[in-house]
N, C-alpha and C. Protein backbone atom coordinates (compact mmCIF):
# COMPACT_ATOMS: atom_id res chain seq x y z
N UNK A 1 106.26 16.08 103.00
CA UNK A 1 106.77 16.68 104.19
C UNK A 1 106.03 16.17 105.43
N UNK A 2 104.30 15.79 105.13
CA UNK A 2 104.11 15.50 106.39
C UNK A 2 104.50 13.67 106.85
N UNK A 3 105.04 13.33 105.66
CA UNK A 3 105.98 12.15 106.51
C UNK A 3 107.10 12.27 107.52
N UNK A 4 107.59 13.38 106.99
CA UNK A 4 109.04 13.41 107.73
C UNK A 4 109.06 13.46 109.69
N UNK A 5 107.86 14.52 109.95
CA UNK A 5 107.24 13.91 111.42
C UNK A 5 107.53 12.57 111.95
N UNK A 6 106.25 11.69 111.15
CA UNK A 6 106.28 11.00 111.95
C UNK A 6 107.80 9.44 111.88
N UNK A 7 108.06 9.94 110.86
CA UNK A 7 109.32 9.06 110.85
C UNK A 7 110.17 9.47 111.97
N UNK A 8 110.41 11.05 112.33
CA UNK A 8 111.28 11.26 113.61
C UNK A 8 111.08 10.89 114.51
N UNK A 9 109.49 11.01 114.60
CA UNK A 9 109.14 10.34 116.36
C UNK A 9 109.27 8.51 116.64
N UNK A 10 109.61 7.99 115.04
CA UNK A 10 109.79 6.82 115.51
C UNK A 10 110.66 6.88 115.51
N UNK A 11 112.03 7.45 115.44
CA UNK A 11 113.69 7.20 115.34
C UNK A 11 113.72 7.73 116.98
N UNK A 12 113.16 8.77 117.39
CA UNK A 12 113.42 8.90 118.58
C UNK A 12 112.82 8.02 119.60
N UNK A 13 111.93 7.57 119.51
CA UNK A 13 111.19 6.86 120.60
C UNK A 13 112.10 5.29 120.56
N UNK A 14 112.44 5.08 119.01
CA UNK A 14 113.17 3.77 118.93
C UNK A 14 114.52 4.08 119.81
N UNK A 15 115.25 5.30 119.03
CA UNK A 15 116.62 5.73 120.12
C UNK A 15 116.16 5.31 121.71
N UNK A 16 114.98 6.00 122.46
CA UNK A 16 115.01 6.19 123.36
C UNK A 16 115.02 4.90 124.40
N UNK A 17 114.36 3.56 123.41
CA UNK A 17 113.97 2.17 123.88
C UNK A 17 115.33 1.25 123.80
N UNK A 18 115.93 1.95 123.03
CA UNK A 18 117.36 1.42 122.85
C UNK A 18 118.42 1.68 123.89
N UNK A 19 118.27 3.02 124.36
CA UNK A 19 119.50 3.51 125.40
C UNK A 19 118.75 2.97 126.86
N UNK A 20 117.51 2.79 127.08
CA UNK A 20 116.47 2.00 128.39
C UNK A 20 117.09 0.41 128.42
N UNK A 21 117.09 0.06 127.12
CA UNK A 21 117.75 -1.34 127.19
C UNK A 21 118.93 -1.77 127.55
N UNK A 22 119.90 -0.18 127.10
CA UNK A 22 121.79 -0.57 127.25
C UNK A 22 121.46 -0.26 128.46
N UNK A 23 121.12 0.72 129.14
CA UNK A 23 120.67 1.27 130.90
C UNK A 23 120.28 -0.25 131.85
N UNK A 24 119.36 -0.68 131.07
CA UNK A 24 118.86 -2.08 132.21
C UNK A 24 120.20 -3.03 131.76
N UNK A 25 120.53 -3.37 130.87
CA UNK A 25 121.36 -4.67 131.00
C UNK A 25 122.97 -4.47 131.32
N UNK A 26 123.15 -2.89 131.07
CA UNK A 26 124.60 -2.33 132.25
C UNK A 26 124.09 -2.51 133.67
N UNK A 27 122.94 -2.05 134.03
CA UNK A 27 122.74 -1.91 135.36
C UNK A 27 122.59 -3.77 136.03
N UNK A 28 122.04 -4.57 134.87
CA UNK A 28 122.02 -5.52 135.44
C UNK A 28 123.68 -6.54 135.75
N UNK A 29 124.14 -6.07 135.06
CA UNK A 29 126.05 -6.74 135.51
C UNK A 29 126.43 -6.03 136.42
N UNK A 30 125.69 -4.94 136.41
CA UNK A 30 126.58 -4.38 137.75
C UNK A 30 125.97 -4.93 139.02
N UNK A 31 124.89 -5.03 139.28
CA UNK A 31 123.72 -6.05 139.79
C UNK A 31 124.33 -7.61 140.15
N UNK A 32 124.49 -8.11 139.18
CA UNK A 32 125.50 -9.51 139.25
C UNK A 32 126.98 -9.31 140.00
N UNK A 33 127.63 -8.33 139.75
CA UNK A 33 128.93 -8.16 140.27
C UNK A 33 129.01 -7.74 141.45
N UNK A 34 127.93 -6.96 142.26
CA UNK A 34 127.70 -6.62 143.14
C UNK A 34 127.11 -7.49 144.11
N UNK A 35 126.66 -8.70 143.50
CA UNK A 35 125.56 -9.71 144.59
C UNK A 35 127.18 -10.88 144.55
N UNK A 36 128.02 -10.66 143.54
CA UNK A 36 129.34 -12.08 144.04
C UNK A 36 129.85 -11.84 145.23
N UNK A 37 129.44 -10.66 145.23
CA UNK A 37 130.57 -10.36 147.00
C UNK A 37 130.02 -11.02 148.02
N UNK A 38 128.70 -11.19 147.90
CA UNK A 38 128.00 -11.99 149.06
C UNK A 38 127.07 -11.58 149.70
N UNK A 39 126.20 -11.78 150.72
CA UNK A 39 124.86 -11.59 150.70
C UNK A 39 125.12 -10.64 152.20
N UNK A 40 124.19 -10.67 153.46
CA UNK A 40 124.04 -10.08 154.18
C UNK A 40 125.19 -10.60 155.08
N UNK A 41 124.84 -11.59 155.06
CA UNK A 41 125.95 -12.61 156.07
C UNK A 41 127.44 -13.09 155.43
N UNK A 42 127.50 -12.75 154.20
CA UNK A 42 128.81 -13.01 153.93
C UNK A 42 128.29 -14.20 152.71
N UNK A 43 127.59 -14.83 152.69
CA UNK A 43 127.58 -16.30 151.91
C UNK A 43 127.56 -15.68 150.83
N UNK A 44 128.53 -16.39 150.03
CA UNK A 44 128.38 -16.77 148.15
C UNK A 44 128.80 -18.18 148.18
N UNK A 45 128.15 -18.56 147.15
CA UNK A 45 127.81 -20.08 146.69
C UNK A 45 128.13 -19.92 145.19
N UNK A 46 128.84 -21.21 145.11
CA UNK A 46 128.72 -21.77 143.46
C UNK A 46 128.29 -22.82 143.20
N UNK A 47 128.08 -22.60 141.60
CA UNK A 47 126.85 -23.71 140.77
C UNK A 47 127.88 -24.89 140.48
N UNK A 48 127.45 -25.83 141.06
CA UNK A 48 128.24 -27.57 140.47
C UNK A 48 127.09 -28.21 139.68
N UNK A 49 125.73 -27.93 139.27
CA UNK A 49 125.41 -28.17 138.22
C UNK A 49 125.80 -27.59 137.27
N UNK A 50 125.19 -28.03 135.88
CA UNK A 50 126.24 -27.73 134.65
C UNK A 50 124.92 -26.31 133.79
N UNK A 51 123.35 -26.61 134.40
CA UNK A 51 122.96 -25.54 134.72
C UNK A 51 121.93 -25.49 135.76
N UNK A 52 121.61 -24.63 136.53
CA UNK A 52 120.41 -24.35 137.86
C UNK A 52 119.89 -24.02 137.73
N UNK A 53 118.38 -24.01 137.75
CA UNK A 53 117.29 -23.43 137.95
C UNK A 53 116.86 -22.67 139.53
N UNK A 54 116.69 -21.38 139.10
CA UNK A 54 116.38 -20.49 140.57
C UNK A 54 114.82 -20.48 140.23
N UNK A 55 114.13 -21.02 141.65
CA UNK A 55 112.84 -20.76 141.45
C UNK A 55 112.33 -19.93 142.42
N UNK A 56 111.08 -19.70 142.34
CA UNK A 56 110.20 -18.48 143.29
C UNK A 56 110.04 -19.12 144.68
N UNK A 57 110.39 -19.86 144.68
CA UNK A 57 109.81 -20.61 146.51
C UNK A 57 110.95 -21.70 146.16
N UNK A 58 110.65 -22.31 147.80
CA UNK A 58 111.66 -23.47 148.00
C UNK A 58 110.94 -24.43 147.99
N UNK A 59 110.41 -25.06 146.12
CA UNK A 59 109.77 -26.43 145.94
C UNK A 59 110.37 -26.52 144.43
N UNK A 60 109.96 -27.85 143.90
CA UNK A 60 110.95 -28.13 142.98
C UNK A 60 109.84 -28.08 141.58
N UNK A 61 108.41 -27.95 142.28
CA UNK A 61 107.44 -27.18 141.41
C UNK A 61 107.23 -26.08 141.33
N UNK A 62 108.06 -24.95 142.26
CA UNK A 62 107.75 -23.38 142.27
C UNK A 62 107.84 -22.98 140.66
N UNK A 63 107.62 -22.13 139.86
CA UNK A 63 107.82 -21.23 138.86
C UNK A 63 109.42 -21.37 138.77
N UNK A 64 110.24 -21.16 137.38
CA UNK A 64 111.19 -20.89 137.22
C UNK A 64 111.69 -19.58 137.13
N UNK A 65 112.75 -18.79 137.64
CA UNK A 65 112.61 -17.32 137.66
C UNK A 65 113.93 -17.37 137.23
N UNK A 66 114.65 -18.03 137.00
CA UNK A 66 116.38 -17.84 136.66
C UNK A 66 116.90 -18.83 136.39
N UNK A 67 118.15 -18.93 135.81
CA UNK A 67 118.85 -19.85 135.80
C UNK A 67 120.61 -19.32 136.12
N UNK A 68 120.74 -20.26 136.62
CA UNK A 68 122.58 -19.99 136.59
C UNK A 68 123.68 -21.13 135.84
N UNK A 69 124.35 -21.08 135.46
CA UNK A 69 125.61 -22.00 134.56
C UNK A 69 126.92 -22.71 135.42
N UNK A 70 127.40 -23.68 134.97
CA UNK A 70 128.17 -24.36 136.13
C UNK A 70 129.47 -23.56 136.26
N UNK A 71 129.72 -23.33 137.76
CA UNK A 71 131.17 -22.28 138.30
C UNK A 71 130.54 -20.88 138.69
N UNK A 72 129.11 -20.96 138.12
CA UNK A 72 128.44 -18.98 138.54
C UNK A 72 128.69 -18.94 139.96
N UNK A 73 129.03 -18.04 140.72
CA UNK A 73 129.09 -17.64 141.68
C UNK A 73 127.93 -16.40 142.05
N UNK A 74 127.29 -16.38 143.06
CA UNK A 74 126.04 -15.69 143.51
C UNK A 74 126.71 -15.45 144.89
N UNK A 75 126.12 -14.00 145.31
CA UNK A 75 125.86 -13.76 147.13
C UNK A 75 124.63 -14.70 147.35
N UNK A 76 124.36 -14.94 148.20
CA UNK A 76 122.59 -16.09 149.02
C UNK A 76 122.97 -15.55 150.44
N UNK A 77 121.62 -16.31 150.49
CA UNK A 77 121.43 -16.06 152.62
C UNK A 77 121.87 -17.52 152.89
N UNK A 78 122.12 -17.45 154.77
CA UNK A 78 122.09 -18.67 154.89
C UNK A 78 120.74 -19.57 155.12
N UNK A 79 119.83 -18.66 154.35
CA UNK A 79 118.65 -19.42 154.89
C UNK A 79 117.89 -20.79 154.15
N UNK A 80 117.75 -22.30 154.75
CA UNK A 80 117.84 -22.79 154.15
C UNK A 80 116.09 -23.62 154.02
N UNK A 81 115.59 -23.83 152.88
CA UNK A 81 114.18 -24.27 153.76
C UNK A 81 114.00 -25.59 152.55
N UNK A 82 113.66 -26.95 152.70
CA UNK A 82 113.03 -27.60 151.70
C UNK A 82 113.90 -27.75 151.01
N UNK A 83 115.15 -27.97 151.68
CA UNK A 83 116.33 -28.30 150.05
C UNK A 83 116.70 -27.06 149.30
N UNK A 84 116.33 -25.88 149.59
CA UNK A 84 116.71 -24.85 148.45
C UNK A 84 116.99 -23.80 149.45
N UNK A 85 118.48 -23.31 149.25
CA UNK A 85 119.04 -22.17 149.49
C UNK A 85 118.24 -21.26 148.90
N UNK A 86 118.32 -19.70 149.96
CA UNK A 86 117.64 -18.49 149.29
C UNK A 86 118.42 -17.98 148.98
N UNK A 87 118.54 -17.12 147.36
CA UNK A 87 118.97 -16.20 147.09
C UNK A 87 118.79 -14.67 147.17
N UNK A 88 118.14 -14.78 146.93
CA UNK A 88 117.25 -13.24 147.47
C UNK A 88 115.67 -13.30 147.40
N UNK A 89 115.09 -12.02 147.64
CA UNK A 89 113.53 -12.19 147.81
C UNK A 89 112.60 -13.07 146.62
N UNK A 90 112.55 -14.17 146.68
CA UNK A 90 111.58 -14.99 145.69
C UNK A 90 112.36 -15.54 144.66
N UNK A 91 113.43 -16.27 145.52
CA UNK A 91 114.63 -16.62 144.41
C UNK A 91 115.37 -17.46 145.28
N UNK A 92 115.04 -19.21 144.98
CA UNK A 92 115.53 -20.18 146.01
C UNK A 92 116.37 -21.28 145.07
N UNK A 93 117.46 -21.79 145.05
CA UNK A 93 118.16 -22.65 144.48
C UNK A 93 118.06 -23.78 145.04
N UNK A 94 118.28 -25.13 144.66
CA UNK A 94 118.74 -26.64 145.27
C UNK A 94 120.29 -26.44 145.63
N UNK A 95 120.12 -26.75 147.25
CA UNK A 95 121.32 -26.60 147.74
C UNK A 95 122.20 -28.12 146.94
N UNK A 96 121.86 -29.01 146.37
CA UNK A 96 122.57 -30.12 145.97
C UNK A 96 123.39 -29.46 145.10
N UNK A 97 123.38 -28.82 144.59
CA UNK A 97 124.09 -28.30 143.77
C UNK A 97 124.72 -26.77 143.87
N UNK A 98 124.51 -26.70 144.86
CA UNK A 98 125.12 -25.20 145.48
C UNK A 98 126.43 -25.47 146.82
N UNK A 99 127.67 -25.05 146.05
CA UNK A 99 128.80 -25.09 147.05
C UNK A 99 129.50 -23.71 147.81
N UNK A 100 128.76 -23.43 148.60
CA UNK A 100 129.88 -22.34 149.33
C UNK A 100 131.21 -21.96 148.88
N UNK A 101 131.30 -21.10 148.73
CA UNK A 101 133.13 -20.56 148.25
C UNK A 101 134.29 -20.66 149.49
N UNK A 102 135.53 -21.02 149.22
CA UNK A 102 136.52 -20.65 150.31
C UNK A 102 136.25 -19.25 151.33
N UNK A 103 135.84 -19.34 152.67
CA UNK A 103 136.15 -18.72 153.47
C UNK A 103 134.23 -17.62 153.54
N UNK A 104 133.58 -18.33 152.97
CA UNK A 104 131.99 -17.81 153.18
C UNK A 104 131.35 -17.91 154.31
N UNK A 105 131.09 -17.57 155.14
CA UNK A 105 129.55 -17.89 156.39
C UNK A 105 128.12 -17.86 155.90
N UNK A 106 128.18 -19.12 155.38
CA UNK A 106 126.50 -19.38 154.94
C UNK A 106 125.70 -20.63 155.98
N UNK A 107 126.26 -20.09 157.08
CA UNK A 107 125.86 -20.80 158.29
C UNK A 107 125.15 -22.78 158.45
């Protein structure tokens, strides 16, 4: 009997790490679906590489923090520094490979 304890607290704590996980990776598409519409200024951009690397700064040695797939569509700023469009705070793409969508202001 005194197994049966602690087997519950691991079914629950496992339940509980499980529904934290469906919570972050729903919240994160909604996150994605919400940044296609476009950024402050209106800009979304798509990927014409076949895949992108988003890094932490605008250098082509910054840290890798993301990647995107060719046709992804993202909101960005128009802010442009060193070749790399910003995407959001600590998240800069190579504009060579980043195309504005029909009818965007990414200045």
């Amino acid at each position: 009997m005194s197994l049966a304890l602690p087997k519950k607290r691991v079914l629950i704590i496992g339940a509980v790490l499980v529904g934290v996980g469906l919570i972050y990776v729903m919240g994160a598409d909604k996150r994605a679906s919400e940044g296609a519409t476009g950024g402050a200024a209106g800009c979304t951009v798509a990927v014409t590489a076949d895949v992108l690397n988003v890094r932490a700064a605008p250098d082509v040695n910054a840290q890798i923090v993301g990647k995107f797939n060719h046709d992804a569509k993202t909101a960005a700023e128009p802010v442009v520094q060193n070749g790399f469009r910003k995407i959001a705070e600590n998240k800069w793409a190579k504009t060579d490979y980043l195309q504005p969508v029909a009818g965007a202001n990414c200045g």
